[in-house]
Protein backbone atom coordinates (compact mmCIF):
# COMPACT_ATOMS: atom_id res chain seq x y z
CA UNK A 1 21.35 11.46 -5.79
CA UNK A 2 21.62 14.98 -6.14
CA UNK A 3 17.97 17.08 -5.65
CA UNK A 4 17.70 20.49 -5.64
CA UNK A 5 14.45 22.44 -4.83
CA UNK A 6 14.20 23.83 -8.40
CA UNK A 7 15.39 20.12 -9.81
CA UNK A 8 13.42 18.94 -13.04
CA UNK A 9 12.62 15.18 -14.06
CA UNK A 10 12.00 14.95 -17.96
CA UNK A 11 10.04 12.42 -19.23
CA UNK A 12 11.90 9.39 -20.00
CA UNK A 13 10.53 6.95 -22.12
CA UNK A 14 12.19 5.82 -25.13
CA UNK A 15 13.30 6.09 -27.46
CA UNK A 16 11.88 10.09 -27.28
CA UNK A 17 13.30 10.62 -23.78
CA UNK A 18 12.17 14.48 -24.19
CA UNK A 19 8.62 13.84 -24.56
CA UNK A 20 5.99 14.72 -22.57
CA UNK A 21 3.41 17.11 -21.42
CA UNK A 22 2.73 20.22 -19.33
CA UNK A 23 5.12 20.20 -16.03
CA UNK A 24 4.01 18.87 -12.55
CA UNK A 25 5.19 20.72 -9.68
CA UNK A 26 5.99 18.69 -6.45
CA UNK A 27 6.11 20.55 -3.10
CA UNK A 28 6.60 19.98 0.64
CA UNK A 29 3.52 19.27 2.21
CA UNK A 30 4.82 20.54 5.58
CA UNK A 31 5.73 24.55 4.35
CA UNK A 32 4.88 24.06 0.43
CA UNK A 33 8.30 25.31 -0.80
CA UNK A 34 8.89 23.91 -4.72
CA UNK A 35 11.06 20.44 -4.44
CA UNK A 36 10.63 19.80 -8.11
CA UNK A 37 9.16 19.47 -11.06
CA UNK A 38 7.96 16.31 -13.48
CA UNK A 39 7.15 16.78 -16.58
CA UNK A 40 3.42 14.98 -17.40
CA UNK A 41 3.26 12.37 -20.11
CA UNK A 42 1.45 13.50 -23.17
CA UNK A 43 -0.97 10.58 -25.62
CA UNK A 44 2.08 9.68 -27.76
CA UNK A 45 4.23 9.41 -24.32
CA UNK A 46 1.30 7.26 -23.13
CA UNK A 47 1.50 5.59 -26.32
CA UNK A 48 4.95 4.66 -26.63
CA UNK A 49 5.07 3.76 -23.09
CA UNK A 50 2.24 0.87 -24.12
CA UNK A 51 4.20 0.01 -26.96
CA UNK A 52 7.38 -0.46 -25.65
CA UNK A 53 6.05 -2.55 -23.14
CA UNK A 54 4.09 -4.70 -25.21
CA UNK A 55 6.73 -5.37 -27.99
CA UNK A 56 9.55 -6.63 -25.39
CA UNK A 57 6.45 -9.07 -23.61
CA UNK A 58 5.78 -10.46 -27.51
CA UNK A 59 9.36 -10.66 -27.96
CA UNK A 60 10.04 -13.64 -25.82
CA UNK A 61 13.60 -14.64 -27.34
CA UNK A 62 14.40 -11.19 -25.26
CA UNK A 63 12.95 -12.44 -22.32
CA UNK A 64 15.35 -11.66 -19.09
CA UNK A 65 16.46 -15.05 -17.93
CA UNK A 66 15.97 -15.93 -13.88
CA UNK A 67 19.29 -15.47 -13.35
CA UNK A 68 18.99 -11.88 -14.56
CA UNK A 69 16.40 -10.50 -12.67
CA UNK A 70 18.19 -11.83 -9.54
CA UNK A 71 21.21 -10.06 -10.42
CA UNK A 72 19.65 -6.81 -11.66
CA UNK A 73 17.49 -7.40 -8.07
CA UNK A 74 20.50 -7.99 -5.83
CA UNK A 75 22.12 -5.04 -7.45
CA UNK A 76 19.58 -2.94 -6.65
CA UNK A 77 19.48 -4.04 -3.34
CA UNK A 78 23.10 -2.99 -3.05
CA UNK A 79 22.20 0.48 -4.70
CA UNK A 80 19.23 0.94 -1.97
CA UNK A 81 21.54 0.48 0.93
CA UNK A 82 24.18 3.23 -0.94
CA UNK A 83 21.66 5.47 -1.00
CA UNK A 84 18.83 4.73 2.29
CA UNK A 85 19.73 8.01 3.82
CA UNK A 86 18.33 10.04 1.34
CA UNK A 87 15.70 7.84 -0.31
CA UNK A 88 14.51 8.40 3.10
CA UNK A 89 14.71 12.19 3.75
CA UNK A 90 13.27 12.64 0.09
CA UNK A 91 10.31 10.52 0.96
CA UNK A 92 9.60 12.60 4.34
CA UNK A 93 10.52 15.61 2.34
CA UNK A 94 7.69 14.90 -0.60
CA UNK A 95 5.26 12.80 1.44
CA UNK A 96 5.21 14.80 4.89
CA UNK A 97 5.78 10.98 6.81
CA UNK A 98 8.46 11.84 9.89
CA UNK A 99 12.12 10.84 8.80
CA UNK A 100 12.25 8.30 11.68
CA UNK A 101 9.44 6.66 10.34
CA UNK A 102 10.22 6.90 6.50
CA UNK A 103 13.71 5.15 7.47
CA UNK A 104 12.15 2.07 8.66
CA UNK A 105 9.86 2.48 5.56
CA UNK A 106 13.50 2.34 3.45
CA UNK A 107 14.01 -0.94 5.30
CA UNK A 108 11.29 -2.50 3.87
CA UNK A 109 11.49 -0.89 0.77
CA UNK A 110 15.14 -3.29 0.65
CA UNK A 111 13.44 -5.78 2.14
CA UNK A 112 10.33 -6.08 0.00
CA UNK A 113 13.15 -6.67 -3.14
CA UNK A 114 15.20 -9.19 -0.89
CA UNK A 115 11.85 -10.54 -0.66
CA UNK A 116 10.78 -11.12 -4.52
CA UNK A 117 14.73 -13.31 -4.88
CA UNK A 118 14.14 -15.48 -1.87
CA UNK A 119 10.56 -16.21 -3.63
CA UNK A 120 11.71 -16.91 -6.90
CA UNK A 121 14.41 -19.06 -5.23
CA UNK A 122 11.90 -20.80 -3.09
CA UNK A 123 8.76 -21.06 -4.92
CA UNK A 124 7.51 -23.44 -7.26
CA UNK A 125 4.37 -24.42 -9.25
CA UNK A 126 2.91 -28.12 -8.40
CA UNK A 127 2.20 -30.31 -11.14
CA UNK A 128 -0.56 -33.60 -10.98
CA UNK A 129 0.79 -36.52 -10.39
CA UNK A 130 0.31 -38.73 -13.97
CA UNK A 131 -0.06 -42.37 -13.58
CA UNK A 132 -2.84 -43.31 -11.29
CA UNK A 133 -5.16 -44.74 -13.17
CA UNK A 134 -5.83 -45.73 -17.02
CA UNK A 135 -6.68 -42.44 -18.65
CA UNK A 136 -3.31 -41.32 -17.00
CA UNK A 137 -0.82 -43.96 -17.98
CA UNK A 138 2.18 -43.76 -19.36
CA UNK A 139 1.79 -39.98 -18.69
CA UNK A 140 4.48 -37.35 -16.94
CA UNK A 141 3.30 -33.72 -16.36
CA UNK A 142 5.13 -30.50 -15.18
CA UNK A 143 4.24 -26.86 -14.68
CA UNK A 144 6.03 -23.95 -15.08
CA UNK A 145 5.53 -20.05 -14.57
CA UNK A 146 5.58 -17.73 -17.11
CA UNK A 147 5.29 -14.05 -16.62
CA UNK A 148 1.30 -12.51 -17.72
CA UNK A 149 1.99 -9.69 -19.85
CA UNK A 150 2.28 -6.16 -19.78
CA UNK A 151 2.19 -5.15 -16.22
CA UNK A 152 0.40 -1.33 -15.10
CA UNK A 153 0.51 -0.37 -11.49
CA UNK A 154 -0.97 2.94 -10.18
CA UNK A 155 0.20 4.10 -6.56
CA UNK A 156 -0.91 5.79 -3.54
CA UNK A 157 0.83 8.71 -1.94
CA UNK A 158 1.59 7.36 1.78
CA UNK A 159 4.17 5.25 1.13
CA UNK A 160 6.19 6.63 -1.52
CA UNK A 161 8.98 3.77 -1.20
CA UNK A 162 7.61 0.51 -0.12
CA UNK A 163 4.30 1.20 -2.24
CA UNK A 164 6.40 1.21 -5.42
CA UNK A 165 8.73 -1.60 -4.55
CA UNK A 166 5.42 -3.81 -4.07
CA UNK A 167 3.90 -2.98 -7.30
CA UNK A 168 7.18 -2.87 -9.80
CA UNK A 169 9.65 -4.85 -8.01
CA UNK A 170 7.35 -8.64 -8.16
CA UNK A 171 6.86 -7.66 -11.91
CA UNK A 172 10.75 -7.26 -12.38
CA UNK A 173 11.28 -10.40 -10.27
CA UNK A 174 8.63 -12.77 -13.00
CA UNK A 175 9.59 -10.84 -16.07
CA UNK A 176 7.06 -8.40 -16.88
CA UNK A 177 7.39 -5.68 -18.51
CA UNK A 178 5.79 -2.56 -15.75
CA UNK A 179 4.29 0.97 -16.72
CA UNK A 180 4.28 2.45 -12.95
CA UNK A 181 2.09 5.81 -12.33
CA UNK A 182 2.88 7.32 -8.84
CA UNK A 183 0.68 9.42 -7.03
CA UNK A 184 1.16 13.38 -8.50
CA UNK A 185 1.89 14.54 -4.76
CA UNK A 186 4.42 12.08 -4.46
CA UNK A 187 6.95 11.20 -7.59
CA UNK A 188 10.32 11.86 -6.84
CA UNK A 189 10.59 8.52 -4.48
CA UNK A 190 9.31 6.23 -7.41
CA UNK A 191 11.58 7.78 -10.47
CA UNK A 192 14.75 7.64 -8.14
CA UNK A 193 13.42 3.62 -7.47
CA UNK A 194 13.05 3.11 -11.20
CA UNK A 195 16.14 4.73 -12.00
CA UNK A 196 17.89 2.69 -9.06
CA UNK A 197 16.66 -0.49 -11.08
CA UNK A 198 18.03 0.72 -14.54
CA UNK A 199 21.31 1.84 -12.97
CA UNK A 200 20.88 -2.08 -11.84
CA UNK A 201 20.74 -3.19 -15.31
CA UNK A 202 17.57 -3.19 -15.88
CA UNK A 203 17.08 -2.31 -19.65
CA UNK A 204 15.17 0.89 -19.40
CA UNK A 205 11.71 -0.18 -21.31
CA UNK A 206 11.22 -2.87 -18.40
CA UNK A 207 10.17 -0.03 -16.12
CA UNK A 208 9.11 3.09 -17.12
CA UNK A 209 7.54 5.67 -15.19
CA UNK A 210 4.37 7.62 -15.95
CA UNK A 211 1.97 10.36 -15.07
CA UNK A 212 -0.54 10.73 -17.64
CA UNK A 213 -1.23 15.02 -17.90
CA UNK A 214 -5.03 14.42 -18.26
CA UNK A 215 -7.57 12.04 -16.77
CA UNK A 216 -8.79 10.82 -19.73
CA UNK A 217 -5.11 9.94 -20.71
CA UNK A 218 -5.13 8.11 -17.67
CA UNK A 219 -8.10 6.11 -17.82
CA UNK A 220 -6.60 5.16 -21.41
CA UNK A 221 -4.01 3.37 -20.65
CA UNK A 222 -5.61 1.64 -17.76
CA UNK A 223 -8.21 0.09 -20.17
CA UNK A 224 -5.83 -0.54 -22.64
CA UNK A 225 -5.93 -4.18 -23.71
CA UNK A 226 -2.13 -4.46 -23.78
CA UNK A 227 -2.40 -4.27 -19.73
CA UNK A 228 -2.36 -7.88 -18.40
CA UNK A 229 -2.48 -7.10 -15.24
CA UNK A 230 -3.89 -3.66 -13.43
CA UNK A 231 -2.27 -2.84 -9.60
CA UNK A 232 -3.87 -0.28 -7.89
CA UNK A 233 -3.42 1.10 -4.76
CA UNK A 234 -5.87 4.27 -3.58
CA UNK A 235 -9.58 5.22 -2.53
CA UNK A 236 -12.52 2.70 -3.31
CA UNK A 237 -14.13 5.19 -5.56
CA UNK A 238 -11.84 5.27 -7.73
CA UNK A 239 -10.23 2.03 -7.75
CA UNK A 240 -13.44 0.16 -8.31
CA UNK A 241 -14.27 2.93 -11.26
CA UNK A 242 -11.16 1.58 -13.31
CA UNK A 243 -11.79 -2.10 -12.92
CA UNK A 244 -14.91 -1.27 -14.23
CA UNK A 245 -12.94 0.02 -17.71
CA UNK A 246 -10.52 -3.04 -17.54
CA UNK A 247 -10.26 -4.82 -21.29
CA UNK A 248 -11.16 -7.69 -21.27
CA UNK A 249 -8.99 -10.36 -19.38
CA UNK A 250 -7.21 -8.06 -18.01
CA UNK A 251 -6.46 -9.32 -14.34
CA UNK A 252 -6.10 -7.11 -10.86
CA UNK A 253 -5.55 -6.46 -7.71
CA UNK A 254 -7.01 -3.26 -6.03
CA UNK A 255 -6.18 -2.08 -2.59
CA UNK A 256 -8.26 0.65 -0.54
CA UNK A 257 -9.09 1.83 2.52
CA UNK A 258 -10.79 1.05 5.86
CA UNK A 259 -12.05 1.82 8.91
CA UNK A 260 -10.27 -0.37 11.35
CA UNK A 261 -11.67 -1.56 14.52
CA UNK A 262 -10.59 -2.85 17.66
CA UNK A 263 -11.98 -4.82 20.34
CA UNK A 264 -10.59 -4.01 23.98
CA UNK A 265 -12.08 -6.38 26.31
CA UNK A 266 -11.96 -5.79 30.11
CA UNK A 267 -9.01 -7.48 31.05
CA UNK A 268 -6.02 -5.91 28.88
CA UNK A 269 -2.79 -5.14 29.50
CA UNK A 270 -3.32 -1.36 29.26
CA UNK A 271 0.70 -0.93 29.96
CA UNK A 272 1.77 -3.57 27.43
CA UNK A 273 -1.25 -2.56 24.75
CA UNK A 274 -0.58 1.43 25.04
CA UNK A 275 2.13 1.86 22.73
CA UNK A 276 0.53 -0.23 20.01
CA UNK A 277 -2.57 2.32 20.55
CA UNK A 278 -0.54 5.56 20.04
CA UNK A 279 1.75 3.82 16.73
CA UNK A 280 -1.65 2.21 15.43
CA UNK A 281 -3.72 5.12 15.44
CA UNK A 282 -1.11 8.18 14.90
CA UNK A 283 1.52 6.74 12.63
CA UNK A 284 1.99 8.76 9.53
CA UNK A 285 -0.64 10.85 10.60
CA UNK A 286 -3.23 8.22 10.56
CA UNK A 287 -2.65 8.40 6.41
CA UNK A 288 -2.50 4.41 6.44
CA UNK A 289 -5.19 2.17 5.07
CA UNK A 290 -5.38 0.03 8.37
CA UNK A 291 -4.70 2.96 11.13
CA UNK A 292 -6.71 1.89 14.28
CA UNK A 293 -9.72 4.60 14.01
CA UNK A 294 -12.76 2.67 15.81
CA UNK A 295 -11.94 1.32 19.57
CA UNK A 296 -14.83 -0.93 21.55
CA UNK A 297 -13.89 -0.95 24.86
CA UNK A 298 -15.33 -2.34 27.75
CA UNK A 299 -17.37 -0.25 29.38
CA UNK A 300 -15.63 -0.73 32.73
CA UNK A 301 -12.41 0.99 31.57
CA UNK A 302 -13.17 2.68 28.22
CA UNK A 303 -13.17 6.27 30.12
CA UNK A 304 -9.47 5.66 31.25
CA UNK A 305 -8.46 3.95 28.83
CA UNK A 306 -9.55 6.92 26.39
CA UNK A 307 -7.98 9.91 29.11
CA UNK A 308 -4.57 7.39 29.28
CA UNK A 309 -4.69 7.49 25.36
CA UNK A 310 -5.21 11.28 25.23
CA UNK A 311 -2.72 12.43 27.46
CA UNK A 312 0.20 10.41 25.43
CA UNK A 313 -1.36 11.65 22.25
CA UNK A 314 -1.22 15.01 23.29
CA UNK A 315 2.62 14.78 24.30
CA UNK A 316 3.22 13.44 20.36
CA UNK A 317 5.32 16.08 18.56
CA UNK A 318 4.19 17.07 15.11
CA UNK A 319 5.69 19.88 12.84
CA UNK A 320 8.26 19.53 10.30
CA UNK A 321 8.83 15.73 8.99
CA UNK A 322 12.57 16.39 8.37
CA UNK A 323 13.12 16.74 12.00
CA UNK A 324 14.41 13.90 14.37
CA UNK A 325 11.66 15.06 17.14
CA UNK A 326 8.46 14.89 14.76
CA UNK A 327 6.41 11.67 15.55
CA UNK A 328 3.34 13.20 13.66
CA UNK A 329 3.78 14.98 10.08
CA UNK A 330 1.41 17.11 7.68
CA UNK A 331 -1.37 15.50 6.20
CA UNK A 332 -0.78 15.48 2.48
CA UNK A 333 -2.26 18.52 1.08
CA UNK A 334 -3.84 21.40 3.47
CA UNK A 335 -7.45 20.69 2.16
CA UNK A 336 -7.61 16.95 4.07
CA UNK A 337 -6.45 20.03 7.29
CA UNK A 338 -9.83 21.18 6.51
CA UNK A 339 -11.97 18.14 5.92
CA UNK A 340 -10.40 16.53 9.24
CA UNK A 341 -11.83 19.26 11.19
CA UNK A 342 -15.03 19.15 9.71
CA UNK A 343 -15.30 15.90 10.60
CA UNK A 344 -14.52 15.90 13.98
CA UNK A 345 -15.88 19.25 14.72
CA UNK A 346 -19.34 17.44 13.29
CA UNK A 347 -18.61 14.37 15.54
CA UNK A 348 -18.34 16.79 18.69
CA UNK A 349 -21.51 18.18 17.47
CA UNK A 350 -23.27 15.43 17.46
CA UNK A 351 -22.26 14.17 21.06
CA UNK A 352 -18.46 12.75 21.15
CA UNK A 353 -17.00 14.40 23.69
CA UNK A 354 -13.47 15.34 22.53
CA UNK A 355 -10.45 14.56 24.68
CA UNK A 356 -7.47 15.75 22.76
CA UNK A 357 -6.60 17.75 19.71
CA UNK A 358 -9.57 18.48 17.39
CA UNK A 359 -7.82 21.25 15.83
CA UNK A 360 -5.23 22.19 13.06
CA UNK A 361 -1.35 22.89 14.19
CA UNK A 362 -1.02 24.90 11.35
CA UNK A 363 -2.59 24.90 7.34
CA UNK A 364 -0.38 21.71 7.03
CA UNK A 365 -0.96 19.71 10.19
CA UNK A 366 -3.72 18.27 12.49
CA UNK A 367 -3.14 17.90 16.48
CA UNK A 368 -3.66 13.96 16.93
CA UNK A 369 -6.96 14.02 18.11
CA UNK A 370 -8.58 11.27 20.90
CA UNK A 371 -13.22 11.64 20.48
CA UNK A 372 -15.31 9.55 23.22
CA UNK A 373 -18.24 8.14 22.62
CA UNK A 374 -19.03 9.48 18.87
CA UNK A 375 -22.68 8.64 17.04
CA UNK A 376 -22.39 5.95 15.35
CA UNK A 377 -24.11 7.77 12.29
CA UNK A 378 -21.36 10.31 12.38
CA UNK A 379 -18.83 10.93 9.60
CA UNK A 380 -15.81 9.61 11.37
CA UNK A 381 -17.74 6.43 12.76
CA UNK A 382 -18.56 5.41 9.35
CA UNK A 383 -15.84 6.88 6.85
CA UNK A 384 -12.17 6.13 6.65
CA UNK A 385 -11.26 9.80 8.11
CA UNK A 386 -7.36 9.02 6.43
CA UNK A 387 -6.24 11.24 9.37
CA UNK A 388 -4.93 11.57 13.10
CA UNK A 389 -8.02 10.80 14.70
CA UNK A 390 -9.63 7.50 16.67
CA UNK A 391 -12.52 7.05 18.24
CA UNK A 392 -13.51 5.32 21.54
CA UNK A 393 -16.62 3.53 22.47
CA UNK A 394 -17.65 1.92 25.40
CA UNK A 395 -19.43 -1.40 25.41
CA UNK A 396 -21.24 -3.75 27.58
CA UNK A 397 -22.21 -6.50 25.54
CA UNK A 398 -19.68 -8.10 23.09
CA UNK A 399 -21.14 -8.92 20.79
CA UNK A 400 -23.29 -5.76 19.82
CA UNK A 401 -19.55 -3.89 19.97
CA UNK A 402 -18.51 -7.18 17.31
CA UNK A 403 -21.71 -6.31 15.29
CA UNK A 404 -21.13 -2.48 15.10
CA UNK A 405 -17.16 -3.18 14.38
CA UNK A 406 -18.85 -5.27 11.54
CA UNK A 407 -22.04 -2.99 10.62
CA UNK A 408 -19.82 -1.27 7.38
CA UNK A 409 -19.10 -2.00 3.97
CA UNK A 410 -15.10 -2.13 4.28
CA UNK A 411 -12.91 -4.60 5.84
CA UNK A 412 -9.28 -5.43 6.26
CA UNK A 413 -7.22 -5.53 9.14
CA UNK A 414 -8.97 -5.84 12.67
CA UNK A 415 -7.46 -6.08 16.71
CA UNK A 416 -8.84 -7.77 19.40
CA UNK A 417 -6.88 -6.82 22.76
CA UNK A 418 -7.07 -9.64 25.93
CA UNK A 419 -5.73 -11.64 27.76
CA UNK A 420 -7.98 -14.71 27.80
CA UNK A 421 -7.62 -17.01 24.94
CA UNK A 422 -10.93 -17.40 24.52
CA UNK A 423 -12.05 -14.46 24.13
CA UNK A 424 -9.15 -13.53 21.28
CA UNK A 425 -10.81 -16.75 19.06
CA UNK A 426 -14.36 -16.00 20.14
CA UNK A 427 -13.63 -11.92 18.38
CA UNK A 428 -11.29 -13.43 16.06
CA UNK A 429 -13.58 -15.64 14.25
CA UNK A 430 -16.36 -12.97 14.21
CA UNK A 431 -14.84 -10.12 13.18
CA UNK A 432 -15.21 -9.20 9.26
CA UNK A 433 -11.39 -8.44 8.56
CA UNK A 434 -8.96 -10.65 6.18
CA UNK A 435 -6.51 -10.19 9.07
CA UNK A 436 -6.98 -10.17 13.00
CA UNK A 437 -4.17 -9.10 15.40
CA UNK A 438 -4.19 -9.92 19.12
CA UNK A 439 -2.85 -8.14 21.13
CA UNK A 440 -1.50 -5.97 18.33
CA UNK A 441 -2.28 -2.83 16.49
CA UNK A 442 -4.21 -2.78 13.63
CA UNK A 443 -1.28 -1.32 11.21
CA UNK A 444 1.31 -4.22 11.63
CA UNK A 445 2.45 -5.37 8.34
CA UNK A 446 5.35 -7.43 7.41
CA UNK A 447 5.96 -7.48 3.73
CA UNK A 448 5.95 -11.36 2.74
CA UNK A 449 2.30 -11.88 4.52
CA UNK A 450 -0.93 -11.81 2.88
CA UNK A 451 -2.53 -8.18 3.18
CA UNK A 452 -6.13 -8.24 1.83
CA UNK A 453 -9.13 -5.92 2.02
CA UNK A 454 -12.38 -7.51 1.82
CA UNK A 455 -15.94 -6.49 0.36
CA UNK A 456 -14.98 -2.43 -0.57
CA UNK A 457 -11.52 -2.42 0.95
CA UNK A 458 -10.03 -4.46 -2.32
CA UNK A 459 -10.00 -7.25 -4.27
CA UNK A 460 -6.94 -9.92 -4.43
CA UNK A 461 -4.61 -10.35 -1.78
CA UNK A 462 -1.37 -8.04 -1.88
CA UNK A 463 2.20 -9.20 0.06
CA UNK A 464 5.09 -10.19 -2.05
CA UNK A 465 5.05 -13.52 -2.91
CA UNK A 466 0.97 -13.28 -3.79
CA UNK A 467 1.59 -10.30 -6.16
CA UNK A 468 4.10 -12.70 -7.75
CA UNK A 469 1.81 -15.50 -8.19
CA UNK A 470 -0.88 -13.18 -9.27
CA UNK A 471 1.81 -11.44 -12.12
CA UNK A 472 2.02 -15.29 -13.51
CA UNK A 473 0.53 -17.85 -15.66
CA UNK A 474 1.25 -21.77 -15.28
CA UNK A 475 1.33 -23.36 -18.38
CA UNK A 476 1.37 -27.52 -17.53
CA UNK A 477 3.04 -29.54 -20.23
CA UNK A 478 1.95 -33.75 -20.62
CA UNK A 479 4.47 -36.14 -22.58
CA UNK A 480 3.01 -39.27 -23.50
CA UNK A 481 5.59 -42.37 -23.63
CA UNK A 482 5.35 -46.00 -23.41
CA UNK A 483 8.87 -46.07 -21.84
CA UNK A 484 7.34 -44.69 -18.94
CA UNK A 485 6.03 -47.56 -16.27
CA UNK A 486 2.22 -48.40 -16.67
């Protein structure tokens, strides 16, 4: 995989592999030299994308048998591993996430495809059991999956690899047909994936790649009744817009953001809890839908808890992602620079007392940043801030902190931090998240388990296997037969 800064990515869908719209240029959020260019997909590109799509779904004599998709899958696999080194460094190069940390991300990127074969190797629908009672005699009954249709997935910037590989790679893995549309910031990572699943043997019109050059174009093919099934990853605003223009019967799965908050009761482990603190609230810049932002801690050690968290957040290096020694990248464009610290300088403002950071590095990136004892009306109390930034507040009573971890209108993952039993259950069943962690930062994620936001942080539940089930229909088939026992 050869990439060069002036390198140039054609639109490729078929059978007019030269089609497309105006060009898209890609650069490094870190210094903003040119990595590339894509060219934009034009209305017949958009067009011909939905067609191709559709006609190999209605085509089901072409169908790719089980045994295909594992092989094209395990080949793929194979392909990854050739080429982790610099899926990785691309993905830091074009997303700003430190290498260190996009390598791990590569892991799971070959882990979330091992994933989808050990699921369709595993998993099977569960038929009713025939034969019970009169109206059931003589009766067998099976199920079976069948893919839904014409799979489109639209994807977020922050994890370039893994992202993709959770929206395309359970489509491959049923047998649907997937139109993928990466983030404009950050393309490169998904058109080497795709192309790493047609060198596989995937027949190119299984996966095709596309980044509609208008908004209208875009909204298009989302509401396009061909799509069976809509994947979105990205901001509630706009996520809940396009279910909004779904066709009908069109099925989805939409995840967004939070505002994660953890509960740090008086008697933690500060030693054994610290490093989840720094990785849950700083990792990839704090650009991840669950980063720990909101901390209630008791009131008896929130002050040195939030000077202990400070000092090792101020001793986090952050500068160029490409270098071994950067824990804390660029956020993704320079303007987020800008919002960040108007956010925080408006918290400070208000009251929060600021411990750490608070300031831009440089136009690209923001210091990580430690604020004690925010409002609780302020901007980063209440919004997902999407940056390197958490908040501490001291509590006395439990649960009012449980009420104001509770008091928005997103949800997903939550932490609770003890080490009394009792008190982990007592927060864990009152907590409004789809997932708790005890004892544990807010960001863990392994890539077979359910991951869910509730109210406005989603709809559906995301994770491997469940975005397989979802990409399915069960069709049950009853035989009637007097040779079989009354």
């Amino acid at each position: 995989m050869n990439i060069n800064p002036v390198a140039h990515f054609p639109q490729m869908i078929a059978p007019e592999k030269h089609s497309g719209g105006a060009n898209i240029d890609v650069f490094s959020p870190y210094d903003e030299h040119l990595i590339a260019t894509v060219a934009s997909s034009n209305e017949m590109a958009v067009e011909q994308a939905l067609c191709n799509a559709a006609a190999l779904f209605a085509s089901k004599q072409d169908w790719l048998t089980t045994v295909h998709r594992i092989a094209i899958l395990e080949r793929a696999i194979s392909l990854m591993q050739e080429q982790a080194e610099a899926l990785a460094a691309l993905a830091a190069e074009e997303g700003g996430k430190p290498i260190i940390d996009s390598r791990i991300e590569m892991v799971r990127c070959i882990d979330s495809i091992r994933i989808c074969v050990d699921t369709l190797r595993t998993k099977s629908a569960t038929a009713p059991v025939m034969g019970t009672n009169t109206a059931s005699n003589h009766r067998i009954a099976w199920v079976e999956q069948e893919p839904i249709g014409v799979v489109l997935a639209v994807s977020a910037f922050n994890h370039p690899l893994n992202l993709i590989a959770h929206q395309i790679a359970p489509a491959i893995a049923v047998g649907c047909p997937v139109i993928i549309k990466p983030a404009k910031d950050t393309p490169l990572s998904c058109i080497q994936l795709v192309k790493i699943f047609h060198a596989a043997g995937l027949p190119e019109a299984w996966c095709q790649w596309i980044i509609p050059a208008t908004t209208a174009l875009s909204e298009a093919l989302v509401s396009d009744q061909r799509v069976a099934f809509f994947s979105f990853i990205g901001s509630a605003k706009v996520g809940w817009y396009l279910r909004s223009k779904l066709a009908a019967g069109t099925r989805c799965a939409l995840e967004h953001g939070g505002v994660a908050p953890v509960i740090v009761a008086q008697d933690v482990d500060v030693d054994a809890a610290m490093q989840g603190f720094i990785k849950g609230a700083f990792y990839h810049a704090g650009q991840v839908c669950v980063s720990i932002q909101r901390m209630f801690v008791h009131a008896s050690i929130a002050r040195d808890l939030a000077n202990k968290i400070a000092q090792q957040a101020s001793a986090l290096h952050v500068g160029n992602p490409l270098s071994e020694k950067t824990d804390v990248g660029p956020l993704i464009r320079a303007s987020e620079v800008k919002r960040i610290q108007s956010w925080v300088d408006e918290a400070v403002a208000s009251g929060g007392l600021l411990l750490c950071g608070g300031k831009r590095v440089d136009q690209h990136c923001f210091a990580p940043t430690v604020i004690f004892g925010p409002s609780a009306s302020s901007k980063v109390s209440t919004m997902e801030i999407f940056g390197p930034v958490v908040c501490i507040y001291p509590f006395t009573d439990l649960d009012a902190a449980i009420a104001q971890a509770n008091a928005l209108e997103v949800a997903f993952q939550a932490a609770v931090y003890t080490q009394t039993i009792d008190t982990a259950l007592y927060v864990s069943s009152r907590l409004a998240a789809s997932t708790v962690m005890v004892n544990d930062h807010t960001a863990f994620r392994v890539d077979w388990m359910p991951f869910a936001g509730l109210k406005h942080s989603g709809l559906a539940t995301g994770g491997i296997p469940y975005t397989m089930h979802d990409m399915q229909t069960e069709k049950m088939t009853v035989i009637y037969s007097t040779a079989l026992k009354g």
